[in-house]
C-alpha atoms as a PDB file:
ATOM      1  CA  UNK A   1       0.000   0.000   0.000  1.00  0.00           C
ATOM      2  CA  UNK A   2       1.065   3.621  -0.469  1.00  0.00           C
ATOM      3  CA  UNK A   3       1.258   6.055   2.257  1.00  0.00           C
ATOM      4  CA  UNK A   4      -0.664   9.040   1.782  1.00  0.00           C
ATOM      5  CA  UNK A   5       0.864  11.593   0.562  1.00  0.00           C
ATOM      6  CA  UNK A   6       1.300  14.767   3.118  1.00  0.00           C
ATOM      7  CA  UNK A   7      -0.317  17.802   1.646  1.00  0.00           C
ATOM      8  CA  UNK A   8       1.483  20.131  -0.612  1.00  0.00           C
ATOM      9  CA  UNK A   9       2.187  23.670   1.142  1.00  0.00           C
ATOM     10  CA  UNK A  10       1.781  26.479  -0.594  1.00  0.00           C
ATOM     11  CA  UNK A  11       4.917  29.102  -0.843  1.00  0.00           C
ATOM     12  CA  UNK A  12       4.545  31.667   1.491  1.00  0.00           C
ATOM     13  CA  UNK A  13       4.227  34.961   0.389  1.00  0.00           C
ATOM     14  CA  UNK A  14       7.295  37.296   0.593  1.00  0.00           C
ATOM     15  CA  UNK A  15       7.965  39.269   3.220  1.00  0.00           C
ATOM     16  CA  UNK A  16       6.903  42.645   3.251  1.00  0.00           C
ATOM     17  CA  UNK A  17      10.500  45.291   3.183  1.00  0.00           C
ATOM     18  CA  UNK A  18      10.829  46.366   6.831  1.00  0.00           C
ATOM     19  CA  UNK A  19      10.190  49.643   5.234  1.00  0.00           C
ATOM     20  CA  UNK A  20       7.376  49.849   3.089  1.00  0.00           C
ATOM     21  CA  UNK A  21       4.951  51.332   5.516  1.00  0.00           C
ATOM     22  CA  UNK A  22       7.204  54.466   5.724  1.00  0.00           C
ATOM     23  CA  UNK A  23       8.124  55.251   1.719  1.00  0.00           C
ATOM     24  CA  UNK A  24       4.189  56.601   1.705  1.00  0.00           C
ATOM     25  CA  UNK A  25       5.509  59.843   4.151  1.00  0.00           C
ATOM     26  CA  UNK A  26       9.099  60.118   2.636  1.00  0.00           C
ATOM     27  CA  UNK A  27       7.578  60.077  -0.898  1.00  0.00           C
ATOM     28  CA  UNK A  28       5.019  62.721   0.068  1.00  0.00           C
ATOM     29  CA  UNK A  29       7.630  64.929   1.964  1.00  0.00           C
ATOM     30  CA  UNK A  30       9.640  64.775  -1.147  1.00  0.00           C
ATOM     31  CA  UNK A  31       7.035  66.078  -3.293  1.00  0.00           C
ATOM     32  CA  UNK A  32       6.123  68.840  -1.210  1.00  0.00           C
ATOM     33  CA  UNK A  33       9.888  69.785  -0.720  1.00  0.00           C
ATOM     34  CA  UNK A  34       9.931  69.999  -5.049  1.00  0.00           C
ATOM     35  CA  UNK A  35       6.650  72.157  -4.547  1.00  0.00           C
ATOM     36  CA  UNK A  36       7.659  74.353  -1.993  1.00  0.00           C
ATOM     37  CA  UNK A  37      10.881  75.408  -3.408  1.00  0.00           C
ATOM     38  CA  UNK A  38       9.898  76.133  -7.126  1.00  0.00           C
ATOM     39  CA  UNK A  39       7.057  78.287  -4.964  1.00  0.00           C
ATOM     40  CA  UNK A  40       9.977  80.032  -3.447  1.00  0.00           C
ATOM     41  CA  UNK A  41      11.940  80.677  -6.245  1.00  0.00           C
ATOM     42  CA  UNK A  42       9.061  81.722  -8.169  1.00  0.00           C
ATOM     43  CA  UNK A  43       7.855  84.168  -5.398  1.00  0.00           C
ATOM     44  CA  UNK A  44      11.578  85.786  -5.258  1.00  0.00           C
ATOM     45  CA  UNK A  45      11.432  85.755  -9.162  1.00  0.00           C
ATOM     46  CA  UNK A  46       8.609  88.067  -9.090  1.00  0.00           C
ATOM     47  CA  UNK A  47       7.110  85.748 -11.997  1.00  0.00           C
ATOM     48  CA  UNK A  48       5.198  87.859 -13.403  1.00  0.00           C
ATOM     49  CA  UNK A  49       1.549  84.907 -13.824  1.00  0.00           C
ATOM     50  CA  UNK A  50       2.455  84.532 -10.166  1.00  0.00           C
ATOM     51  CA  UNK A  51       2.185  88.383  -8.918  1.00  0.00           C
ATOM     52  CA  UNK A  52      -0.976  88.915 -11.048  1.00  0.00           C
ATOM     53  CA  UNK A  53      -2.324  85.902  -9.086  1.00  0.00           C
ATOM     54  CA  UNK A  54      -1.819  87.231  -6.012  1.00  0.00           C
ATOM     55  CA  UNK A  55      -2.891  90.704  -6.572  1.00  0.00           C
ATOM     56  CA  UNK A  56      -5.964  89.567  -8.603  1.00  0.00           C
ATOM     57  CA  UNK A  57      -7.124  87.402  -5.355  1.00  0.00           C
ATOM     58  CA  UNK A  58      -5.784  90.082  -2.651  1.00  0.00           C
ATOM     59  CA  UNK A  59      -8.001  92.821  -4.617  1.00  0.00           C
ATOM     60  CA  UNK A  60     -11.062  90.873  -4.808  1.00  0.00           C
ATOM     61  CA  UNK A  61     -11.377  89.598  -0.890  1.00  0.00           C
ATOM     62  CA  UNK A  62     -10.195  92.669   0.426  1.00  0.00           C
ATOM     63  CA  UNK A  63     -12.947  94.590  -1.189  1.00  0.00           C
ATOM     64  CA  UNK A  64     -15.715  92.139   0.423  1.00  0.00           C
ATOM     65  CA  UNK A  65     -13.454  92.490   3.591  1.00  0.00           C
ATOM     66  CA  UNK A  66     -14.237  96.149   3.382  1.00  0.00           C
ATOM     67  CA  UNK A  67     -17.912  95.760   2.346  1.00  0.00           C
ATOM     68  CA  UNK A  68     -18.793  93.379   5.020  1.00  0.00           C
ATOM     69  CA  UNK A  69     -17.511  94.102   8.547  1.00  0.00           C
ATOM     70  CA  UNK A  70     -19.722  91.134   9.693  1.00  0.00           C
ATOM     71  CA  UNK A  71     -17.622  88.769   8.051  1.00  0.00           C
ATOM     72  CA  UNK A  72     -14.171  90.687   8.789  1.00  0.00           C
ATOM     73  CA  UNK A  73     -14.750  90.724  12.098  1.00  0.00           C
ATOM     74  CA  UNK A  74     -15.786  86.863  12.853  1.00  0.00           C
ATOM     75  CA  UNK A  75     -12.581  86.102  10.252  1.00  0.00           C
ATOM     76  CA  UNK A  76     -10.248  88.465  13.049  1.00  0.00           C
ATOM     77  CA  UNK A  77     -11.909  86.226  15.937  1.00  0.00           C
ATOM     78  CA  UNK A  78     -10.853  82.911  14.206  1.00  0.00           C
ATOM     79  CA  UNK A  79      -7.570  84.115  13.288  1.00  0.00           C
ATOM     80  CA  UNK A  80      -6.824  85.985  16.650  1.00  0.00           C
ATOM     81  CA  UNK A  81      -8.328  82.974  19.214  1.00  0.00           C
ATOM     82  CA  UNK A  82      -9.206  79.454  17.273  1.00  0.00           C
ATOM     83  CA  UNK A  83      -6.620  79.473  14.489  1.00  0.00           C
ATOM     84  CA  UNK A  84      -3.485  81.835  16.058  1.00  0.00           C
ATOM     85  CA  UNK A  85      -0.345  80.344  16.200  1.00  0.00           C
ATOM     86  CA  UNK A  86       0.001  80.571  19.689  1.00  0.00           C
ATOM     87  CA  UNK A  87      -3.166  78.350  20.410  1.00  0.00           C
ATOM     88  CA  UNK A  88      -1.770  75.435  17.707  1.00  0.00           C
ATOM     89  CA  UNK A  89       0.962  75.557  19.602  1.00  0.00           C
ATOM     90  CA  UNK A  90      -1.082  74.978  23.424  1.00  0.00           C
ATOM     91  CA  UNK A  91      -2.842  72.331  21.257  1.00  0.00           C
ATOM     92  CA  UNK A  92       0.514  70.925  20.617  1.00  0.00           C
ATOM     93  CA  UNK A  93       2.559  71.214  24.066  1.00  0.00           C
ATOM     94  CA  UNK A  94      -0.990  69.735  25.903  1.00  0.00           C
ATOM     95  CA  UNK A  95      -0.341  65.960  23.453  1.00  0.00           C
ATOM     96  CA  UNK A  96       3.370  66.315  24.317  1.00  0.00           C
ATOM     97  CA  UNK A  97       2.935  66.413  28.015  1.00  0.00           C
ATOM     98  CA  UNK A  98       0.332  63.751  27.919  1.00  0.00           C
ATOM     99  CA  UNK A  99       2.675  61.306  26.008  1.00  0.00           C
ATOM    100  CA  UNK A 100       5.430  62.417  28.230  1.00  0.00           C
ATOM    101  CA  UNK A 101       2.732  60.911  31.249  1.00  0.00           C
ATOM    102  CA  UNK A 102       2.015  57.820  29.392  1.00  0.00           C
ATOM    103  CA  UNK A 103       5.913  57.203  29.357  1.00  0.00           C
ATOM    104  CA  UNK A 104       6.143  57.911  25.358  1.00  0.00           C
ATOM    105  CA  UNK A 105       9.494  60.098  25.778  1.00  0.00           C
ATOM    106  CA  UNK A 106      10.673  59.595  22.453  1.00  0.00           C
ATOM    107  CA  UNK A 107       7.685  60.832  20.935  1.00  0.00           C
ATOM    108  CA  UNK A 108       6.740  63.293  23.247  1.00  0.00           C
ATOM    109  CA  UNK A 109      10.624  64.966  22.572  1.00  0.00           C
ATOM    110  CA  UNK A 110      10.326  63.974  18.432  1.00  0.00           C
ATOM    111  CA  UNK A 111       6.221  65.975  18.321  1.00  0.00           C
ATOM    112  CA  UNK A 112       7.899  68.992  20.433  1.00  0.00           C
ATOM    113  CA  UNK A 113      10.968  69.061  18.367  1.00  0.00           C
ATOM    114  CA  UNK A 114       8.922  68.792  14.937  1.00  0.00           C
ATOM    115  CA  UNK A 115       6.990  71.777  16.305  1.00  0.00           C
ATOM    116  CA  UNK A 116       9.813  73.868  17.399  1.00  0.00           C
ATOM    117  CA  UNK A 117      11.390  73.312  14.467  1.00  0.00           C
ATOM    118  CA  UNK A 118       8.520  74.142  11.791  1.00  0.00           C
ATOM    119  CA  UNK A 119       8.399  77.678  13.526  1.00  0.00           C
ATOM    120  CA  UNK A 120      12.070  78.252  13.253  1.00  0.00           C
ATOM    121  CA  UNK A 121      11.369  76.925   9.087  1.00  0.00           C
ATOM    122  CA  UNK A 122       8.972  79.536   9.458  1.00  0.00           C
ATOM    123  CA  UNK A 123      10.759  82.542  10.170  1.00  0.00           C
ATOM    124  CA  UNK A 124      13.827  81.709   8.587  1.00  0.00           C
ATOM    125  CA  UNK A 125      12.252  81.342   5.557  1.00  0.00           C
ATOM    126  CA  UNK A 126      10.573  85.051   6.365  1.00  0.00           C
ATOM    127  CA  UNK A 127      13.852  86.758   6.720  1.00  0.00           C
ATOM    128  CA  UNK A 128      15.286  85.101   3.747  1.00  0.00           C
ATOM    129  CA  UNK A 129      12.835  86.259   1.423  1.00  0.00           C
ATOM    130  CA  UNK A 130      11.457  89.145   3.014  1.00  0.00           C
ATOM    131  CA  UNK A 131       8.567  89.962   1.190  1.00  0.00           C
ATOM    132  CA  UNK A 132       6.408  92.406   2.492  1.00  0.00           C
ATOM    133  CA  UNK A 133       3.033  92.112   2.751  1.00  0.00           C
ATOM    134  CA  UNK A 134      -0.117  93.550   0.701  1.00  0.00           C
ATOM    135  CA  UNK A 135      -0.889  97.550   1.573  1.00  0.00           C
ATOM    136  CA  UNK A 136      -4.539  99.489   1.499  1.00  0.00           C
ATOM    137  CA  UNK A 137      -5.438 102.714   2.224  1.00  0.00           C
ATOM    138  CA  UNK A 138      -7.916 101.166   3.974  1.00  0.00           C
ATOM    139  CA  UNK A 139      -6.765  97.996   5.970  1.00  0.00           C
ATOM    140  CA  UNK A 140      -9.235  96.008   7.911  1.00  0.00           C
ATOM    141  CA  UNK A 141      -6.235  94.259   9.828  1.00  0.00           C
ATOM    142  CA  UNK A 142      -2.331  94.757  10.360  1.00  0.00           C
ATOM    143  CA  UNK A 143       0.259  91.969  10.692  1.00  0.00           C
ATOM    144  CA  UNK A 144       4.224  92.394  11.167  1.00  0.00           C
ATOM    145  CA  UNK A 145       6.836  91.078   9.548  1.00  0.00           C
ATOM    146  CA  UNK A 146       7.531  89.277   6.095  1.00  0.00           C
ATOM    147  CA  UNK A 147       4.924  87.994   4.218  1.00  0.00           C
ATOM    148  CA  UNK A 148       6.437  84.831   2.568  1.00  0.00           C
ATOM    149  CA  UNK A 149       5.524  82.182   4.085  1.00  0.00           C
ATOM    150  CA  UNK A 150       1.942  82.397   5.991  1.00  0.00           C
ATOM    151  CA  UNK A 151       2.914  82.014   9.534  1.00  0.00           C
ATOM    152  CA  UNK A 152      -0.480  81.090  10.758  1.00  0.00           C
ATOM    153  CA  UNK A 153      -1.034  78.329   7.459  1.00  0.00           C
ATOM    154  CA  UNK A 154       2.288  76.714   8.595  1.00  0.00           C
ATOM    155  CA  UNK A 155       1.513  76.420  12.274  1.00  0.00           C
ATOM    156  CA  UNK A 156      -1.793  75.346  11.457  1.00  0.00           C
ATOM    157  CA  UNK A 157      -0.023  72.932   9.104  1.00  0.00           C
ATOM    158  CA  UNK A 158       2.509  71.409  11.422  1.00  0.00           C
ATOM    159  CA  UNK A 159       0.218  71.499  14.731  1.00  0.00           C
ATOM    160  CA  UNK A 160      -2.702  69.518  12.818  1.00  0.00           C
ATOM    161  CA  UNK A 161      -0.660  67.353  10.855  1.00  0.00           C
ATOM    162  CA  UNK A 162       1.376  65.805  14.172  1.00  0.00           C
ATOM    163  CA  UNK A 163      -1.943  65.628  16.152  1.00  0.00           C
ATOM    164  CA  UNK A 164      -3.829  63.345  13.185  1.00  0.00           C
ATOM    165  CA  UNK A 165      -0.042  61.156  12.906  1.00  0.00           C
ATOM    166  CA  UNK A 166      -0.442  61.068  16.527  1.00  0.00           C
ATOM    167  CA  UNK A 167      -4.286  59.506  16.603  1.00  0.00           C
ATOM    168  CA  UNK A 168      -3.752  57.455  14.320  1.00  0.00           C
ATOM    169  CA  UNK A 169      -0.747  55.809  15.929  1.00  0.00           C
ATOM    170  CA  UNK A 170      -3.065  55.574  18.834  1.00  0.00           C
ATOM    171  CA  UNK A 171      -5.737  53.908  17.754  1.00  0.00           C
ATOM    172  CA  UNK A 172      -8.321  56.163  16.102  1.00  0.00           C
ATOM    173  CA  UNK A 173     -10.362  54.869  13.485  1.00  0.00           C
ATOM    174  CA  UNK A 174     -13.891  54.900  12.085  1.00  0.00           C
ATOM    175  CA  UNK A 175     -16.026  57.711  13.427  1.00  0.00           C
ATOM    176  CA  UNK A 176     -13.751  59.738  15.448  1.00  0.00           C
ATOM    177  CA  UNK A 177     -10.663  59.365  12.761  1.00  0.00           C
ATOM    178  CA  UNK A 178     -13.015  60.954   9.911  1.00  0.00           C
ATOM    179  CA  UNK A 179     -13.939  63.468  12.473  1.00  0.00           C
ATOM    180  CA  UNK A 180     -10.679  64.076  13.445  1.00  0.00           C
ATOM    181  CA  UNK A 181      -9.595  64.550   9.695  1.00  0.00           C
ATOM    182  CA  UNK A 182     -12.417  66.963   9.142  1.00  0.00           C
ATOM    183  CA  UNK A 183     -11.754  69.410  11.900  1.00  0.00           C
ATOM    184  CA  UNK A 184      -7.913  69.264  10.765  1.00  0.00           C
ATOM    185  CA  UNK A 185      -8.510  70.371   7.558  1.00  0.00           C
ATOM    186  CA  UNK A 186     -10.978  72.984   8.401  1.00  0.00           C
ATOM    187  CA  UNK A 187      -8.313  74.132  10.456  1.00  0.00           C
ATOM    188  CA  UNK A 188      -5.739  73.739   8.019  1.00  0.00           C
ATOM    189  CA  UNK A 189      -7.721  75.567   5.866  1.00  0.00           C
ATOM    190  CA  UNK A 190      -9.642  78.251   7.791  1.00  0.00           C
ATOM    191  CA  UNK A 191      -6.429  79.236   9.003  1.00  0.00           C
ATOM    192  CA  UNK A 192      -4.900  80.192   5.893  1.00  0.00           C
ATOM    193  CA  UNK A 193      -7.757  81.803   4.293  1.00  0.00           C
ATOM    194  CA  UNK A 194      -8.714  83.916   7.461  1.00  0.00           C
ATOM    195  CA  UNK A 195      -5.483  85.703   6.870  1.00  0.00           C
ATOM    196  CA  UNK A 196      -6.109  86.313   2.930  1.00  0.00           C
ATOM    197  CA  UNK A 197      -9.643  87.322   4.348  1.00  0.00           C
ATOM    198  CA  UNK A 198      -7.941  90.366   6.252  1.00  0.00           C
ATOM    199  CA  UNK A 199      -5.700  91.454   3.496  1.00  0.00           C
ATOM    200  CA  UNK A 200      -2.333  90.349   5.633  1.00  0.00           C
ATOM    201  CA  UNK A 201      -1.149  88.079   2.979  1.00  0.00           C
ATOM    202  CA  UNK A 202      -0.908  86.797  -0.435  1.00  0.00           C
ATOM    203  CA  UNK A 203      -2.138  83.564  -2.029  1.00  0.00           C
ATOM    204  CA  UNK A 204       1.330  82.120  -2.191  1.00  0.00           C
ATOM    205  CA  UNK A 205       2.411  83.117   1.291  1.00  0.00           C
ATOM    206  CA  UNK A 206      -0.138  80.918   2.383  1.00  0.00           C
ATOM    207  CA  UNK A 207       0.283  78.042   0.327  1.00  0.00           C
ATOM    208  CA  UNK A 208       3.683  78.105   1.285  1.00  0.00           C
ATOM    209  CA  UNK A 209       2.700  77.728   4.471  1.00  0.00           C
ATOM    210  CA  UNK A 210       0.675  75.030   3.802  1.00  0.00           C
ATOM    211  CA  UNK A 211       3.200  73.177   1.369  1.00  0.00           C
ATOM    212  CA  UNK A 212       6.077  74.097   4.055  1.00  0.00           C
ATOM    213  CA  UNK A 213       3.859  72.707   7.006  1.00  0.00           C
ATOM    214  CA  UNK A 214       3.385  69.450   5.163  1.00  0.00           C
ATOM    215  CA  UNK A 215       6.362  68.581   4.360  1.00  0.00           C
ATOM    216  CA  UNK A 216       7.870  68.841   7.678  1.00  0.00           C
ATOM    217  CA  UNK A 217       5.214  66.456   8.796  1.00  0.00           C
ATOM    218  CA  UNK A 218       5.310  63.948   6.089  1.00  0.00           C
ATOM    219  CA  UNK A 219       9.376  64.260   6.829  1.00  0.00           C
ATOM    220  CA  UNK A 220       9.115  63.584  10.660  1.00  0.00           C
ATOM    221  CA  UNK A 221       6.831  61.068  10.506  1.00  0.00           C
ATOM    222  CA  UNK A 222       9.086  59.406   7.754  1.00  0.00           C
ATOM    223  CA  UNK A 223      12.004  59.683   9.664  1.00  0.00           C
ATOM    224  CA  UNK A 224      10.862  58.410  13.075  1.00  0.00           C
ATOM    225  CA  UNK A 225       9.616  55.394  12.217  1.00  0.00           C
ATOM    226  CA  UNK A 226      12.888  54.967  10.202  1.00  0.00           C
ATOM    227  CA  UNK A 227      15.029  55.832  13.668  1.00  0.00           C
ATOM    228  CA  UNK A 228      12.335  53.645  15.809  1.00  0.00           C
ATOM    229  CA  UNK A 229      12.530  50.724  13.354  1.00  0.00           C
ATOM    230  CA  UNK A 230      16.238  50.666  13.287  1.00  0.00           C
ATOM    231  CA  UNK A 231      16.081  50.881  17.114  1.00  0.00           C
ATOM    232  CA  UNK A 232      14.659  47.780  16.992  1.00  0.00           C
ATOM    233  CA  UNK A 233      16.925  45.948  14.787  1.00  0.00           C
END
């Protein structure tokens, strides 16, 4: 008689690269690096498409800034109390010390760090370009400084981004991740447009921030779990 025969196994599928859950953020930080800078050297170019842009957008809100006070003064609320720079960055220093409670050290330091470092971007940039900012004879708001980029987008930018990376390392999913997601990019956004609202900036000061903002997130992210997975090793 003949034994039976032993079942056939199929091959196991290859292993996944140690690193092929992190080439998603270093991928998108390198994109937005390329985008950022040809912003930049456009901006300091003074390309001509570019400065139309801007001036044909600054025009047109500041004129309904001017006709409607309503809506001037609830964007100067949002800008000076929800969306200032100063409260993203309360937002962020209250998820640092709670990590630094639940014994996360490394991330608590890495989210403070990111932070810290996005607002020195931030004004470096600033004083490298040193653009100045749109004038009126009739301003509805003032704002110091250079223009280039948008301070408040940036913040916004860096202090949302960290806090979603942050859930979702934690655990959130389903309701309260798409909820989470929503209020970050009305954030995001509302934070930026606020400012183009009250004639302090130019369209491309706050994309900049935005494009600056996100890839110093997508970077971070990228690079800690490359330093925590080689920690491991």
């Amino acid at each position: 008689m003949h034994s039976p025969s032993a079942p056939v196994s199929s091959p196991s599928p290859p292993a996944r690269p140690p690193l092929a859950g992190l080439t998603g953020a270093g991928a998108m930080a390198t994109l937005l690096a390329v985008l950022s800078g040809v912003l930049t050297v456009l901006v300091v170019a003074e390309w001509a498409p570019l400065v139309s842009f801007d001036r044909w957008v600054a025009d047109g809100l500041h004129r309904r800034a001017v006709d409607e006070p309503g809506a001037t003064w609830a964007n100067r609320v949002l800008t000076d109390w929800v969306w200032d720079p100063w409260m993203m960055r309360l937002l962020t220093a209250a998820a640092v010390i709670t990590l630094w409670l639940r014994h996360e050290r490394l991330l608590a330091l890495w989210t403070a760090g990111t932070a810290a470092l996005g607002a020195a971007v931030s004004q470096g940039v600033k004083a490298a370009v040193d653009r100045e900012r749109p004038r009126w004879p009739d301003p509805v708001d003032s704002a110091h400084f250079a223009a280039f980029p948008s301070g408040h987008a940036m913040t916004a930018a860096v202090t949302c981004g960290l806090l979603l990376w942050l859930a979702r390392r934690h655990g959130a999913d389903g309701r309260l991740w798409r909820t989470a997601v929503v209020v970050a990019a009305v954030s995001v956004a509302g934070a930026g447009l606020t400012r183009l609202w009250l004639g302090v900036h130019w369209g491309t000061d706050v994309m900049a921030g935005w494009l600056f903002g996100g890839c110093l997130v997508a970077f971070s992210v990228s690079l800690y779990g490359r330093v925590t997975l080689s920690g491991k090793r």
